[in-house]
Protein backbone atom coordinates (compact mmCIF):
# COMPACT_ATOMS: atom_id res chain seq x y z
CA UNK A 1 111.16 46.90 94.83
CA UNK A 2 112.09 50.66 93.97
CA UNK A 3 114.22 51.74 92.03
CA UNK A 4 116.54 54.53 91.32
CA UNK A 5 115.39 55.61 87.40
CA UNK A 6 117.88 57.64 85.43
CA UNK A 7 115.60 59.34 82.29
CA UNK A 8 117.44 61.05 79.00
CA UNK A 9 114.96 63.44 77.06
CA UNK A 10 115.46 64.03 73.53
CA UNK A 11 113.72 66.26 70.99
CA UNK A 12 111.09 68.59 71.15
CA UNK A 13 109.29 70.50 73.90
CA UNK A 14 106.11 68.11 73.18
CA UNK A 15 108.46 65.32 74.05
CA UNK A 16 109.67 66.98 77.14
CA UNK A 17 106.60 67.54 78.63
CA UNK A 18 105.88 63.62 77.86
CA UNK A 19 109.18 62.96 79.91
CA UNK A 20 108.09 65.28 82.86
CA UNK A 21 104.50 63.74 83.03
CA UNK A 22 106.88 60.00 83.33
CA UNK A 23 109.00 61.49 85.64
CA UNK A 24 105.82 62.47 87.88
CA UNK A 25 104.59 58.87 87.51
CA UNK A 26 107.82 57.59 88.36
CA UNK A 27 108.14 59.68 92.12
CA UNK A 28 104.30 59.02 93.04
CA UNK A 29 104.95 55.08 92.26
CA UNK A 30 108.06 55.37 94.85
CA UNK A 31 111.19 55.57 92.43
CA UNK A 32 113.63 57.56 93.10
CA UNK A 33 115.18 59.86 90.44
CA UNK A 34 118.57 60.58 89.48
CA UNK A 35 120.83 62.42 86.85
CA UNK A 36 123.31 60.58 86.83
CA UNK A 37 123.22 57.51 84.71
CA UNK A 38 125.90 55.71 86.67
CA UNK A 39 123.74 55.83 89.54
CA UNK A 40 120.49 54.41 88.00
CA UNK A 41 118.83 50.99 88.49
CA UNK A 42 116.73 51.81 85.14
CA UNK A 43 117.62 54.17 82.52
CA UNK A 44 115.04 55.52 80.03
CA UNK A 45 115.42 57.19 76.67
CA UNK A 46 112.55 58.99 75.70
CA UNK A 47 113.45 59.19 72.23
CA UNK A 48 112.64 61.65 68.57
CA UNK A 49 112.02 60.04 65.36
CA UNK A 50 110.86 63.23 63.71
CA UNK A 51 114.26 63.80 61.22
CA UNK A 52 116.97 61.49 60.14
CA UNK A 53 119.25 62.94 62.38
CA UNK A 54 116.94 63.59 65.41
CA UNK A 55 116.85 59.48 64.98
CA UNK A 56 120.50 58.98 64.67
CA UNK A 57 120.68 61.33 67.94
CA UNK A 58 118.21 58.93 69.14
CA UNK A 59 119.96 55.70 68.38
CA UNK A 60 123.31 57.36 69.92
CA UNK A 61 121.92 58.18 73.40
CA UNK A 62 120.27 54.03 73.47
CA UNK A 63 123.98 52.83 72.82
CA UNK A 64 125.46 55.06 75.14
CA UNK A 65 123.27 54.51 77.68
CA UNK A 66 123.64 50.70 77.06
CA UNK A 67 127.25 50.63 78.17
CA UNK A 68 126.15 51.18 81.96
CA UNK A 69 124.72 47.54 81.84
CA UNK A 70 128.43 46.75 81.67
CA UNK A 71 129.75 49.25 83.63
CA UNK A 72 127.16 50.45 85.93
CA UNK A 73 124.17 49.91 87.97
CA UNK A 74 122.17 49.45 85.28
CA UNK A 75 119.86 46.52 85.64
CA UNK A 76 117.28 47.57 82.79
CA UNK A 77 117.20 49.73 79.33
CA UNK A 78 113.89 51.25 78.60
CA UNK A 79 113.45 53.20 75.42
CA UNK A 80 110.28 55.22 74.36
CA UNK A 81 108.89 58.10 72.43
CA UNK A 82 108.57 58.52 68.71
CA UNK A 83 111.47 56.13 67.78
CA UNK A 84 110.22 53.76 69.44
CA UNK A 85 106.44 54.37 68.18
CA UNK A 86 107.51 53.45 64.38
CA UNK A 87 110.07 51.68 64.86
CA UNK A 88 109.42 49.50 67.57
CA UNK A 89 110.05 45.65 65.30
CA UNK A 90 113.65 47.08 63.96
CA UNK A 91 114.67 48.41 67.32
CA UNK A 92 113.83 45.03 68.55
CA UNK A 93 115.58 42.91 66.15
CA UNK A 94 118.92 45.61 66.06
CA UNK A 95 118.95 46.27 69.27
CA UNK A 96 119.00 43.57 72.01
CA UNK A 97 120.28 45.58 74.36
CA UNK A 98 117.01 47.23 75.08
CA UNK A 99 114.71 45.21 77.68
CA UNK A 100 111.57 47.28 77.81
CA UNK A 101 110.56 49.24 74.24
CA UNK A 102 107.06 51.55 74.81
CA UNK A 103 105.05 53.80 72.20
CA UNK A 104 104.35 57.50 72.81
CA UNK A 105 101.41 56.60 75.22
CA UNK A 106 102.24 53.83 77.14
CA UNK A 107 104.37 55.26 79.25
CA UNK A 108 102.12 55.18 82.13
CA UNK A 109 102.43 51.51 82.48
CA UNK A 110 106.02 52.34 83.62
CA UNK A 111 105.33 51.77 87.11
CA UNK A 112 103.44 48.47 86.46
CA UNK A 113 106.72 47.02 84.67
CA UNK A 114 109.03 48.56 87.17
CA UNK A 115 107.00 47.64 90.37
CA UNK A 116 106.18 50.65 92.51
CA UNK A 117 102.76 51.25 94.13
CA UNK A 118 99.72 49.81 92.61
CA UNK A 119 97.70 53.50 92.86
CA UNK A 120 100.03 55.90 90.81
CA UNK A 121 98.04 58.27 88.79
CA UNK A 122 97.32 57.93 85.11
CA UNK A 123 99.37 60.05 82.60
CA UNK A 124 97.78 63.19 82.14
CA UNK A 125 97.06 67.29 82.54
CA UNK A 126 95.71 65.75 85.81
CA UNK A 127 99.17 63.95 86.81
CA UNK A 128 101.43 65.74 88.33
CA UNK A 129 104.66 66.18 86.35
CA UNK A 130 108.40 66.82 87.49
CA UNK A 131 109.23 70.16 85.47
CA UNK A 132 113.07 69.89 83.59
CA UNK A 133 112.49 73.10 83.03
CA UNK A 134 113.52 76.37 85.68
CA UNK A 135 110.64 76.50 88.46
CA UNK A 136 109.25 79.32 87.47
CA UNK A 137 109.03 78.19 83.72
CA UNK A 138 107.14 75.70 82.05
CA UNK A 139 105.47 74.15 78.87
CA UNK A 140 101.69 73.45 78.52
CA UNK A 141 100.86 71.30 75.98
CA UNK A 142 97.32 71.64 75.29
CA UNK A 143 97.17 68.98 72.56
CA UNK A 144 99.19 65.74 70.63
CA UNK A 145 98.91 64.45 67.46
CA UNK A 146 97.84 66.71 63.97
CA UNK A 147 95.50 66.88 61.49
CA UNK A 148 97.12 68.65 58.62
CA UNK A 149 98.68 66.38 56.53
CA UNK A 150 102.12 68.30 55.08
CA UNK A 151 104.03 65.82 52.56
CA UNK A 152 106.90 66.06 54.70
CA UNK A 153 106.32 65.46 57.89
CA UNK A 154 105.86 62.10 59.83
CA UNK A 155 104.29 63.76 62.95
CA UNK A 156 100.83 62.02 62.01
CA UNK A 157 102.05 58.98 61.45
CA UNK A 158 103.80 58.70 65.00
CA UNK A 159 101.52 60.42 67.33
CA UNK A 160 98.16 60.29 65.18
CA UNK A 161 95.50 62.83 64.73
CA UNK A 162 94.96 66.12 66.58
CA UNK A 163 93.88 64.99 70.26
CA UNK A 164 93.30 68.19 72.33
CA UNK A 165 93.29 68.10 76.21
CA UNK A 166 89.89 69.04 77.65
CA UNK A 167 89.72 72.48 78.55
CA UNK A 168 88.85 72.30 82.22
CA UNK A 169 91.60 70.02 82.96
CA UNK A 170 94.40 72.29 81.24
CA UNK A 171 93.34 74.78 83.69
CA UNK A 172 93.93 72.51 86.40
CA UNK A 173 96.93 71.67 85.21
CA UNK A 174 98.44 75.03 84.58
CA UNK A 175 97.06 75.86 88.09
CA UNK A 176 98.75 73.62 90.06
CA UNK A 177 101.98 74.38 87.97
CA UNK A 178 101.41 77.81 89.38
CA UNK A 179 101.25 76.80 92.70
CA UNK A 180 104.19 75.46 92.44
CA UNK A 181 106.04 78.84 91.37
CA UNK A 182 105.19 78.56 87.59
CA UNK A 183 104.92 82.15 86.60
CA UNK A 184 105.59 82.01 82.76
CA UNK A 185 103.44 79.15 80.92
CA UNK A 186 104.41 78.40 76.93
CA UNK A 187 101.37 76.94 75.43
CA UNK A 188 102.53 73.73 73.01
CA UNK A 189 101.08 71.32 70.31
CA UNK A 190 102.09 70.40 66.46
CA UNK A 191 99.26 73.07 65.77
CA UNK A 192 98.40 75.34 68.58
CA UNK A 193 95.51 76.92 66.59
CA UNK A 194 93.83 74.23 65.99
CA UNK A 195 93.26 73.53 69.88
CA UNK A 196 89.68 72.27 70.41
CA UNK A 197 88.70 71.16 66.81
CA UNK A 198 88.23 67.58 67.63
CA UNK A 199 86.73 67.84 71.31
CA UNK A 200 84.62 70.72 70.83
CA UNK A 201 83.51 71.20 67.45
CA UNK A 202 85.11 74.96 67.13
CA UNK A 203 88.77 76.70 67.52
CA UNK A 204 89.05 76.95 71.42
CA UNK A 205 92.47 78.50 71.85
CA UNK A 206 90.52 81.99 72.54
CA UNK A 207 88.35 80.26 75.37
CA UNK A 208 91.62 78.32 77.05
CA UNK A 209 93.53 81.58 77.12
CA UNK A 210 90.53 83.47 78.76
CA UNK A 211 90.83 81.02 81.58
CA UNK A 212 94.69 80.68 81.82
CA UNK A 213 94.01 84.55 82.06
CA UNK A 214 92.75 84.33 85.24
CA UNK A 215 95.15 82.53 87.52
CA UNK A 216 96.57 84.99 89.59
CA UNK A 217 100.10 83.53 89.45
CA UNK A 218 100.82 83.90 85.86
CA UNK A 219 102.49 86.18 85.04
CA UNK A 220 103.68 85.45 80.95
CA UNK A 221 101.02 83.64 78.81
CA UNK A 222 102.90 82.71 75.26
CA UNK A 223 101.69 80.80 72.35
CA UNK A 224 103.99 78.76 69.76
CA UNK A 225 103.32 76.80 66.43
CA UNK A 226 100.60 78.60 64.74
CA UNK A 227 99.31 77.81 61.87
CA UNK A 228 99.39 80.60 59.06
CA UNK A 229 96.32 80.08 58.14
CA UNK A 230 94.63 80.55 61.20
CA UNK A 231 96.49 83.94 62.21
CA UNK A 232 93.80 86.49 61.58
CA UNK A 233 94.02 90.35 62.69
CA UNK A 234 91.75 88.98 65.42
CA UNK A 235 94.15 86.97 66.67
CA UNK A 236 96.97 89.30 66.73
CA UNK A 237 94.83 91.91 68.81
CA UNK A 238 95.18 89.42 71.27
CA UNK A 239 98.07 88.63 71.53
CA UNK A 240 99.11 92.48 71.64
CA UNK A 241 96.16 93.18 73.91
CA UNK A 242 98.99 94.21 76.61
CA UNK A 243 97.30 91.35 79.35
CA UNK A 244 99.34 88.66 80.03
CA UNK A 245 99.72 87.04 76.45
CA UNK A 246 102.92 88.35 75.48
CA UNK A 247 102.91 89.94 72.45
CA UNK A 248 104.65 87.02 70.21
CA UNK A 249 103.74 85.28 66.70
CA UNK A 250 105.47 81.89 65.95
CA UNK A 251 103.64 81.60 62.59
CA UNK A 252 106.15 78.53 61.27
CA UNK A 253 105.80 79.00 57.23
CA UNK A 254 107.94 76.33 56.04
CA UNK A 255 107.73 78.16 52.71
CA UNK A 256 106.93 81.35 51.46
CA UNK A 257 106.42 80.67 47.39
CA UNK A 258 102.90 79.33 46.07
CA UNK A 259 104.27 76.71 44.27
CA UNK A 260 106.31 75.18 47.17
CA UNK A 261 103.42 75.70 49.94
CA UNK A 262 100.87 73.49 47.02
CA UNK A 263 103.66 70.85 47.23
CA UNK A 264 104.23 70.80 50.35
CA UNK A 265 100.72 70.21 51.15
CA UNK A 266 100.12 73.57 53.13
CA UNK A 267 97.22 75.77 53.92
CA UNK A 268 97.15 79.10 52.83
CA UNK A 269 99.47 80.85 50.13
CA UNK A 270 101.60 83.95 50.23
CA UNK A 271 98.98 86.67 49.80
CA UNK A 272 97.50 85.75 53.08
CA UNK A 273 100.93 85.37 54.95
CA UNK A 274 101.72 89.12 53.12
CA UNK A 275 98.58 90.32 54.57
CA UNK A 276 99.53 88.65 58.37
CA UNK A 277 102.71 90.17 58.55
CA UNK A 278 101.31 93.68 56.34
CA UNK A 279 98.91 94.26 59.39
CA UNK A 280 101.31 93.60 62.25
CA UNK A 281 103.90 96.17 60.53
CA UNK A 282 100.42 98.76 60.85
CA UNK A 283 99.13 98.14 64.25
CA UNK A 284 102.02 96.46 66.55
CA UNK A 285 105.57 97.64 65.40
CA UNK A 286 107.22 96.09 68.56
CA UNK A 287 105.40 92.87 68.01
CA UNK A 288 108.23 89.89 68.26
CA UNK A 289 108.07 87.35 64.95
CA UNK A 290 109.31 84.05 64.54
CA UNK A 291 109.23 81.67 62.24
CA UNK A 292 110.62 78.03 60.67
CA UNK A 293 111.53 77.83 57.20
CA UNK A 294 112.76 74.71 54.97
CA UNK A 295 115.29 74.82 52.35
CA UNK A 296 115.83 71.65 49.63
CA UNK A 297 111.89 70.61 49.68
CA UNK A 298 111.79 68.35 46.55
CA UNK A 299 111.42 70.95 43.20
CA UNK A 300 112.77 73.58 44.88
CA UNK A 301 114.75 75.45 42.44
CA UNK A 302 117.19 78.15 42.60
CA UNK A 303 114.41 80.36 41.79
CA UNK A 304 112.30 79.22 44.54
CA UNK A 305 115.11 79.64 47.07
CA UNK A 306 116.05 83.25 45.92
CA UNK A 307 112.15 84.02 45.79
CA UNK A 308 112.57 83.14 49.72
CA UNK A 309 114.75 85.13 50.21
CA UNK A 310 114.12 88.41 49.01
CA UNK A 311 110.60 87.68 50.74
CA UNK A 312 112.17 87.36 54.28
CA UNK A 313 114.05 91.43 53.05
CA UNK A 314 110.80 92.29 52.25
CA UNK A 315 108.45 91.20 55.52
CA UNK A 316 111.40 91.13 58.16
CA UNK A 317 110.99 88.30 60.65
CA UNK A 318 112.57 88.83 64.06
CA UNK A 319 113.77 85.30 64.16
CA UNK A 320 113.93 81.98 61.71
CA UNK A 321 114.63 78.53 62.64
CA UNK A 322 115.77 76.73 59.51
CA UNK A 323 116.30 73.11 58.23
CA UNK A 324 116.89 71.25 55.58
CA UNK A 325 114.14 68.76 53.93
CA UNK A 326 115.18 65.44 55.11
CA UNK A 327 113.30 62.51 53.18
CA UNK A 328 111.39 60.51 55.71
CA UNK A 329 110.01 57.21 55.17
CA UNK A 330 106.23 56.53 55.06
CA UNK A 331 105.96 60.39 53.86
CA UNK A 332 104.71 61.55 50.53
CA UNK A 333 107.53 63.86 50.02
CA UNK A 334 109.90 61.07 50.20
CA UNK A 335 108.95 59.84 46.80
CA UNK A 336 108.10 63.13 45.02
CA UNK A 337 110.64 63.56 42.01
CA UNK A 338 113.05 66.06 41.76
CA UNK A 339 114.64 66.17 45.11
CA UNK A 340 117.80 68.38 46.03
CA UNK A 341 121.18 67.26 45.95
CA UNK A 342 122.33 67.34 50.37
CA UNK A 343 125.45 70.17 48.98
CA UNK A 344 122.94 71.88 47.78
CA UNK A 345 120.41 72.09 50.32
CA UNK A 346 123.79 72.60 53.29
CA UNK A 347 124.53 75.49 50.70
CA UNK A 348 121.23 76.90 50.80
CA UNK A 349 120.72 76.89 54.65
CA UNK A 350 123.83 78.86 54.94
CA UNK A 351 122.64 81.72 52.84
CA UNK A 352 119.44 81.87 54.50
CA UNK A 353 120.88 81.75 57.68
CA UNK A 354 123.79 84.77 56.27
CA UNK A 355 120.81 86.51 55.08
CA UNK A 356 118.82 86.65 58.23
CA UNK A 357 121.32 87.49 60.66
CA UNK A 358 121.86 90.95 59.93
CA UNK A 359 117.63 91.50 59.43
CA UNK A 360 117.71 89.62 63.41
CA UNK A 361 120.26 92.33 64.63
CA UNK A 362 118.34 95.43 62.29
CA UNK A 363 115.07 94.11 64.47
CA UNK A 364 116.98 93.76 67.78
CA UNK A 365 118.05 97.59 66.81
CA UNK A 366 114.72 99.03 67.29
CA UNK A 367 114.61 97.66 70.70
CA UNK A 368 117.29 99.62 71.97
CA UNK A 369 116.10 102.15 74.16
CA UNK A 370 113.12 100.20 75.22
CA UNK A 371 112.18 99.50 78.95
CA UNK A 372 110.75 95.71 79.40
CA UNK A 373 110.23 93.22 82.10
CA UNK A 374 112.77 90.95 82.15
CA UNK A 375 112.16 87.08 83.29
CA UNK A 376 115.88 86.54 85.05
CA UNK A 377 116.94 83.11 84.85
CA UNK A 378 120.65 83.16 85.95
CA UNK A 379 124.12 84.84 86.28
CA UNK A 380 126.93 83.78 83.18
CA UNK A 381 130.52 85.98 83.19
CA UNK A 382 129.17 88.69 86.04
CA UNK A 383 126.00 89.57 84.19
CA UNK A 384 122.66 88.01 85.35
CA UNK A 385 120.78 87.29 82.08
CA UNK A 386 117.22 86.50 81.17
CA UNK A 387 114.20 87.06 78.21
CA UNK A 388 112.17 89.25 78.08
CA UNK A 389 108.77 88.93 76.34
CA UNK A 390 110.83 88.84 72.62
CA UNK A 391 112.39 86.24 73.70
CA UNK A 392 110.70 82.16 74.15
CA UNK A 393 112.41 79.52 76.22
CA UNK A 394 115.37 77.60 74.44
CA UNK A 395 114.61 78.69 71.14
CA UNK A 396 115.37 82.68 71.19
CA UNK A 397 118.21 84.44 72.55
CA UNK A 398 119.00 86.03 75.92
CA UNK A 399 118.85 89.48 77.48
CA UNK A 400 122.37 89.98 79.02
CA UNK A 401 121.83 92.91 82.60
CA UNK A 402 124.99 94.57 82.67
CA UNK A 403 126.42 95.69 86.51
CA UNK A 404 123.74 92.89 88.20
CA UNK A 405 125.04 89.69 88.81
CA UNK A 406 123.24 89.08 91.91
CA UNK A 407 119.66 89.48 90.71
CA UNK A 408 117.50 86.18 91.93
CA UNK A 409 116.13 83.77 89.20
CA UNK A 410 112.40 83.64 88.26
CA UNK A 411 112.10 87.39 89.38
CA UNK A 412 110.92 90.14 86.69
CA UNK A 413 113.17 93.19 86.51
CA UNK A 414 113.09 96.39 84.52
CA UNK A 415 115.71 96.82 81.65
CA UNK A 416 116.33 99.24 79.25
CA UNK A 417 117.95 97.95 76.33
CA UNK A 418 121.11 99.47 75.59
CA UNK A 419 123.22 97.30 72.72
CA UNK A 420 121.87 95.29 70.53
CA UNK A 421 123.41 91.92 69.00
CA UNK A 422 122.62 89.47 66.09
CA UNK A 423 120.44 87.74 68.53
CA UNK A 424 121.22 88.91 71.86
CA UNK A 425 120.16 91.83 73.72
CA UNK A 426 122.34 93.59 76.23
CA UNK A 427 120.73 95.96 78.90
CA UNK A 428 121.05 97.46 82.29
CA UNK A 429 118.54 97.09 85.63
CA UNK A 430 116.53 99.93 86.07
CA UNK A 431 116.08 101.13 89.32
């Protein structure tokens, strides 16, 4: 019997290309999709485990989407993902409400426990997938799993070591996403760089990006989650080669003092990350930067933090995603002594987060005057709005068109930059 499957994503982009790849599986076995849980048969949670409160989000959406057994359609409650994956016995024993509990790969036996047709495809680059994302916009990932082993971070413990897709079938993948209007593809994994280490012997990120190169359709090539170690002036030429790699760095850091990096269990130190960032200053001024840093790691001191800081004045990053250190269980860093008090860690975010907005709006400064493509992706307040190559999908801000509200979604337009904000960009078409 077929039925009508109601699916809530949570987390990261990894994870949501994990829920498209179900949903695919899902509409080839004959279910029928819908967002609205009220309407659904079966609802699915495809959950994150990474941080405490990624889990509590987690645990939230399962009890809410519990209550339509009661008072909906709701026959079955399926939860999976990296929740699930560690924590499969205590979600179990806590949680009766959940009928069907899956790990981070066995999703494709959804069909087989739902009843569907016998023949739908394995999960996969070569299953189709139902994008979440806009048509024209979508994630590749080109691996799971990691092999560096950071104190903090549970990652390895929930999806294993660094698995990377073979080559020839993440062409075929990102080829039939073209077909389909795919125009921009966002290359994915814990550690981008460190594509092909494990199937091939050798860094293959170069090699997949040659071929991506080549389909006709694709228009935006961009890379995320580098590791710092990896990022060589090689690299960088690249990515600001002016083909269609964009020219983008998300080089997360985590840290930028010795001392810190050691504990947390990171490659490389600061001289090299000086030296990244020193040669893209020299050779690619308009190159876009991003990067993640932590606040409250265990021995962090005041010292530390303001070290941080005045590093970040120093080598300007375009943008930072911040976060606290949250202690998670199974993790080395969860036991190291001197951990931060939670006020102080809140307080600490906050001045790195005071202390970067005004560098983000000094960066998105030089930009005014600039003419770039802009990827429009909708209309908000009489302005159609989009990103532009500075700008990656639902992390970065937004290019706002001023005087175009009718401009059609998933085209490129020229814009010359004409305001800048903290970390929005406000332009007009040019025509």
């Amino acid at each position: 019997m077929m039925s009508t499957v109601g699916v809530i994503s949570l987390g990261c982009s990894k994870n949501q290309v994990d829920t498209e790849r179900m949903l695919g599986i899902l509409t080839a076995a004959g279910h029928e999709i819908t967002n609205q849980p009220s309407e659904a048969d079966v609802l699915i949670v495809n959950t994150c485990g990474f941080i405490e409160s990624a889990k509590q989000e987690s645990i939230n959406a399962i009890l809410e989407m519990a209550q339509y057994k009661q008072g909906g359609k709701c026959a079955r409650l399926v939860v999976t993902g990296c929740l699930s994956e560690r924590y499969r016995d205590e979600l179990k024993d806590a949680m009766p409400e959940i009928d069907i509990l899956l790990g981070v790969r066995e999703y494709e036996t959804l069909p087989r426990l739902l009843g569907g047709k016998s023949d739908a495809p394995h999960c996969g680059p070569k299953s189709a997938r139902v994008l979440t994302t806009p048509r024209y916009s979508a994630y590749l990932r080109i691996a799971d799993g990691c092999n560096n082993r950071c104190t903090y971070c549970a990652i390895p413990l929930i999806r294993g070591n660094l698995v990377s897709e073979p080559l020839d079938d993440l062409v075929e993948e990102a080829k039939r996403l073209a077909d389909n209007g795919v125009t921009e593809l966002t290359l994915i994994a814990q550690d981008t760089s460190g594509y092909g280490m494990d199937r091939y012997g050798k860094p293959m990120l170069g090699a997949l990006l040659d071929r991506l190169e080549q389909i006709d359709q694709i228009h935006w090539l961009r890379v995320l989650y580098t590791y710092p170690d990896t990022v060589t002036p090689e690299l960088i030429d690249r990515f600001r080669a002016g083909g269609k790699i964009v020219p983008y760095l998300d080089m997360p850091l985590q840290h930028t003092e010795d001392e810190m990096l050691v504990r947390m269990h990171r490659r490389g130190d600061q001289a090299h990350i000086k030296r990244v960032l020193d040669y893209v200053a020299k050779v690619a001024p308009d190159f876009m930067l991003r990067t993640t840093l932590m606040v409250g790691f265990p021995g962090e001191t005041e010292a530390h933090f303001s070290a941080m800081l005045q590093f970040i004045k120093d080598h300007p990053f375009d943008r930072i995603g911040a976060f606290t250190f949250s202690p998670e269980e199974g993790t080395a860093a969860a036991n190291l002594p001197d951990q931060v008090p939670e006020e102080v860690k809140q307080e600490r975010l906050a001045r790195l987060m005071e202390t970067q907005q005004p560098i983000s709006r000094m960066r998105n400064e030089r930009r005014v005057g600039q003419i770039v493509e802009v990827l429009v992706e909708g209309t908000q307040d009489g302005r159609s709005y989009g990103r532009s190559y500075a700008e990656a999908p639902d992390v970065d801000g937004k290019v706002y068109i001023e005087r175009a509200a009718d401009l059609l979604p998933g085209s490129y337009v020229p814009v010359r930059m004409i305001r800048a904000e903290e970390y929005d960009m406000i332009g007009e078409q040019v025509t």
